[in-house]
C-alpha atoms as a PDB file:
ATOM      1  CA  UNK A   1      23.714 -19.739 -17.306  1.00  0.00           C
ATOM      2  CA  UNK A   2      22.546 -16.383 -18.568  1.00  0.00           C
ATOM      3  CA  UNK A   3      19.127 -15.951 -17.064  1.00  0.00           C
ATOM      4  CA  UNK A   4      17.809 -12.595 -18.040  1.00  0.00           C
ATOM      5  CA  UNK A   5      14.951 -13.159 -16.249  1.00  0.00           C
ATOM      6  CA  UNK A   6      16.901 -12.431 -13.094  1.00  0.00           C
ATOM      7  CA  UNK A   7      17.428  -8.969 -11.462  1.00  0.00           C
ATOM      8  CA  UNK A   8      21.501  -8.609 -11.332  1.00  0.00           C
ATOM      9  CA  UNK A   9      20.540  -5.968  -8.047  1.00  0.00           C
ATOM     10  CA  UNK A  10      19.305  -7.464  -5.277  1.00  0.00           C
ATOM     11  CA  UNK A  11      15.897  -5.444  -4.002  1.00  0.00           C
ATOM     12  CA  UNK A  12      16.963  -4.071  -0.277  1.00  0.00           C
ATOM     13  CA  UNK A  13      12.513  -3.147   0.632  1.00  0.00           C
ATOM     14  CA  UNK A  14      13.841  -1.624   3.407  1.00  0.00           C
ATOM     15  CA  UNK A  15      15.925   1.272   1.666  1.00  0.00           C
ATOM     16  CA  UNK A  16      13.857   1.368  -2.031  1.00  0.00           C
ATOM     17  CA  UNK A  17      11.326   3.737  -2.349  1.00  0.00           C
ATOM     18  CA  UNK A  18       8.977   1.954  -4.757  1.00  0.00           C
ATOM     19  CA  UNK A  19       6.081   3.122  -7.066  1.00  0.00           C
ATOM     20  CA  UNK A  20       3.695   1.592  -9.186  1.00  0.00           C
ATOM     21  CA  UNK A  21       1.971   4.023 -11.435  1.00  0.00           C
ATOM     22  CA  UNK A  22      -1.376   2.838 -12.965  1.00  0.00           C
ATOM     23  CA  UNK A  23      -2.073   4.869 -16.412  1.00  0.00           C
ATOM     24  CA  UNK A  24      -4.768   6.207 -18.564  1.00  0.00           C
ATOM     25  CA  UNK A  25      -4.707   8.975 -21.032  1.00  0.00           C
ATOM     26  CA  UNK A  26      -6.379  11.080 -18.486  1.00  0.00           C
ATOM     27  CA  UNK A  27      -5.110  10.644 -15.167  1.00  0.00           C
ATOM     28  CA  UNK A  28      -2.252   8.464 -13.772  1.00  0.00           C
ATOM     29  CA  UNK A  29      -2.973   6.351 -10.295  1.00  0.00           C
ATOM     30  CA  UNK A  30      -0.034   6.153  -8.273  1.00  0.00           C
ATOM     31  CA  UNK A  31       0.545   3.659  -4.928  1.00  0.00           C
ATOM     32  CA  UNK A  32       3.783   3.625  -3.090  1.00  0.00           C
ATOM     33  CA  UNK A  33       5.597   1.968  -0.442  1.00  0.00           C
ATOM     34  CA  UNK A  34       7.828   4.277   1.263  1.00  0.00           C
ATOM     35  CA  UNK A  35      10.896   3.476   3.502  1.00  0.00           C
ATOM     36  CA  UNK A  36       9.902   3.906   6.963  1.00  0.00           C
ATOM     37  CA  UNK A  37       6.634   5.056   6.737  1.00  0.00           C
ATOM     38  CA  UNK A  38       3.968   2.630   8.164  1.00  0.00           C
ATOM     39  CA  UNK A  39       1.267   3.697   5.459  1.00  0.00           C
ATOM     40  CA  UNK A  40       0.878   2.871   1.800  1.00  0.00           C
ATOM     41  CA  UNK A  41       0.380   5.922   0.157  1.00  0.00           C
ATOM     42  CA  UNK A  42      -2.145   6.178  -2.930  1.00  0.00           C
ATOM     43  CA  UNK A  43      -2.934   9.534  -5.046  1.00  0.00           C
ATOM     44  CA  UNK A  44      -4.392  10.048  -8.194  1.00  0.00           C
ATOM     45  CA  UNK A  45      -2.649  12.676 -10.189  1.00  0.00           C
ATOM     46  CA  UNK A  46      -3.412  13.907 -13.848  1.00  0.00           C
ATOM     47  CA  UNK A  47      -1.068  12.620 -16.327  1.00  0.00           C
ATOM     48  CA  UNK A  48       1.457  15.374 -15.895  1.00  0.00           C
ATOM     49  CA  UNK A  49       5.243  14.343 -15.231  1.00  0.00           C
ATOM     50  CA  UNK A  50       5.983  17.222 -13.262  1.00  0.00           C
ATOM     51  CA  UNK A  51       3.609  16.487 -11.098  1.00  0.00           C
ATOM     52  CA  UNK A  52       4.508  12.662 -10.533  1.00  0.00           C
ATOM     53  CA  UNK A  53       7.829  14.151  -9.985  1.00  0.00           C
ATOM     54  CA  UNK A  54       6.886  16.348  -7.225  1.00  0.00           C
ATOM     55  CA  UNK A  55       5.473  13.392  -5.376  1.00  0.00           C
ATOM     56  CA  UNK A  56       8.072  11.364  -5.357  1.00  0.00           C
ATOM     57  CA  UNK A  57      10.146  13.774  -4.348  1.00  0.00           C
ATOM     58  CA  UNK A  58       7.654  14.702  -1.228  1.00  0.00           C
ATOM     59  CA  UNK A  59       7.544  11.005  -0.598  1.00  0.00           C
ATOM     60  CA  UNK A  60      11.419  10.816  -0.563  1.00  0.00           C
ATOM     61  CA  UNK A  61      11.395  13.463   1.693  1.00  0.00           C
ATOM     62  CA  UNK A  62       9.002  11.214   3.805  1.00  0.00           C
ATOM     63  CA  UNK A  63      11.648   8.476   3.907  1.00  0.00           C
ATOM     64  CA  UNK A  64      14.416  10.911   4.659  1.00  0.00           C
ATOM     65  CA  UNK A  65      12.458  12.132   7.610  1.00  0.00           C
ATOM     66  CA  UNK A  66      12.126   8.475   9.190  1.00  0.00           C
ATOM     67  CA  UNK A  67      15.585   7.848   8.650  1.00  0.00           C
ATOM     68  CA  UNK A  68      15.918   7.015   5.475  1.00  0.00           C
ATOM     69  CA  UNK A  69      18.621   8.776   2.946  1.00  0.00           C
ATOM     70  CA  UNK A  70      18.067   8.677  -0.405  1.00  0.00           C
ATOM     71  CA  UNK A  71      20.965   7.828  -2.949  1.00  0.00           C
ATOM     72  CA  UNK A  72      19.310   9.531  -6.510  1.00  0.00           C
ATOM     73  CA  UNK A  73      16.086   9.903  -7.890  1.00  0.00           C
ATOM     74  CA  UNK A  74      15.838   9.780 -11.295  1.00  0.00           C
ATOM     75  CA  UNK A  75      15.890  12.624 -14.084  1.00  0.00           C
ATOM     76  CA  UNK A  76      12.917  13.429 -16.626  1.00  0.00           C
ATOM     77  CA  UNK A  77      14.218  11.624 -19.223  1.00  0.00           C
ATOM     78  CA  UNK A  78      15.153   8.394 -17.149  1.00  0.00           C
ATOM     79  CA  UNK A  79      11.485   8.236 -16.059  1.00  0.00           C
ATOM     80  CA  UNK A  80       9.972   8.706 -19.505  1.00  0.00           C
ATOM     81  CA  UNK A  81      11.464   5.213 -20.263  1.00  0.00           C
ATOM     82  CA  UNK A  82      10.325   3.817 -16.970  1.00  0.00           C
ATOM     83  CA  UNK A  83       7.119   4.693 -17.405  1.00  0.00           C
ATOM     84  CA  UNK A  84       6.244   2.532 -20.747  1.00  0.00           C
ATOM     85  CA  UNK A  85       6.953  -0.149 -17.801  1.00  0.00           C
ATOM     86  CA  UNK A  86       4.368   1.100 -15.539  1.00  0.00           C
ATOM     87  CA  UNK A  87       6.910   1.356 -12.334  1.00  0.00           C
ATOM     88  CA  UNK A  88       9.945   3.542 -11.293  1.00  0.00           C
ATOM     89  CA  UNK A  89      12.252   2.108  -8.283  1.00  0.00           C
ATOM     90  CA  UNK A  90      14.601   4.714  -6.694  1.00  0.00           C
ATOM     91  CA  UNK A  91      17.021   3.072  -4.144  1.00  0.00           C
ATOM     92  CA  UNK A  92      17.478   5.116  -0.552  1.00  0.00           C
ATOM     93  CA  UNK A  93      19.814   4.282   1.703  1.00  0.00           C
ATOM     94  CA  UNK A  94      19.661   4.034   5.535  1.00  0.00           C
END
């Protein structure tokens, strides 16, 4: 059975730095859960890439710093389709 509804990569919360971006035309609301790091960080950015960028890359360097090594994060252009979803996902590794 071909169930697209299904994710064909299973979702490993311990090594995926997740975040959920809440947007407006003005200013973009970002939460994350962050390998190895007890809090649940929330910032509210203006809707600028490059700065979304920058934070996940801060908060990857969070996860590296508990132990956590990240496999990739995403380019620019990736994102931009990402973001019509309202969520990246970047995988890290232990």
């Amino acid at each position: 059975m071909n169930d697209l509804s299904r994710s064909l990569a299973p979702l490993k919360p311990d090594g995926t730095l997740i975040a959920v971006i809440e947007m407006s035309q003005s200013s973009w609301l970002v939460a994350g859960i962050v390998p190895g790091v007890e809090r649940q960080p929330l910032k509210k950015l203006a809707a600028d890439e490059i700065a979304l960028l920058k934070l996940l890359h801060r908060w990857r360097e969070e996860a590296e710093k508990a132990g956590r090594r990240s496999n990739a994060l995403q380019s620019p252009s990736r994102l931009a389709g990402m973001f019509l979803a309202g969520a990246v996902v970047e995988d890290t590794q232990h």
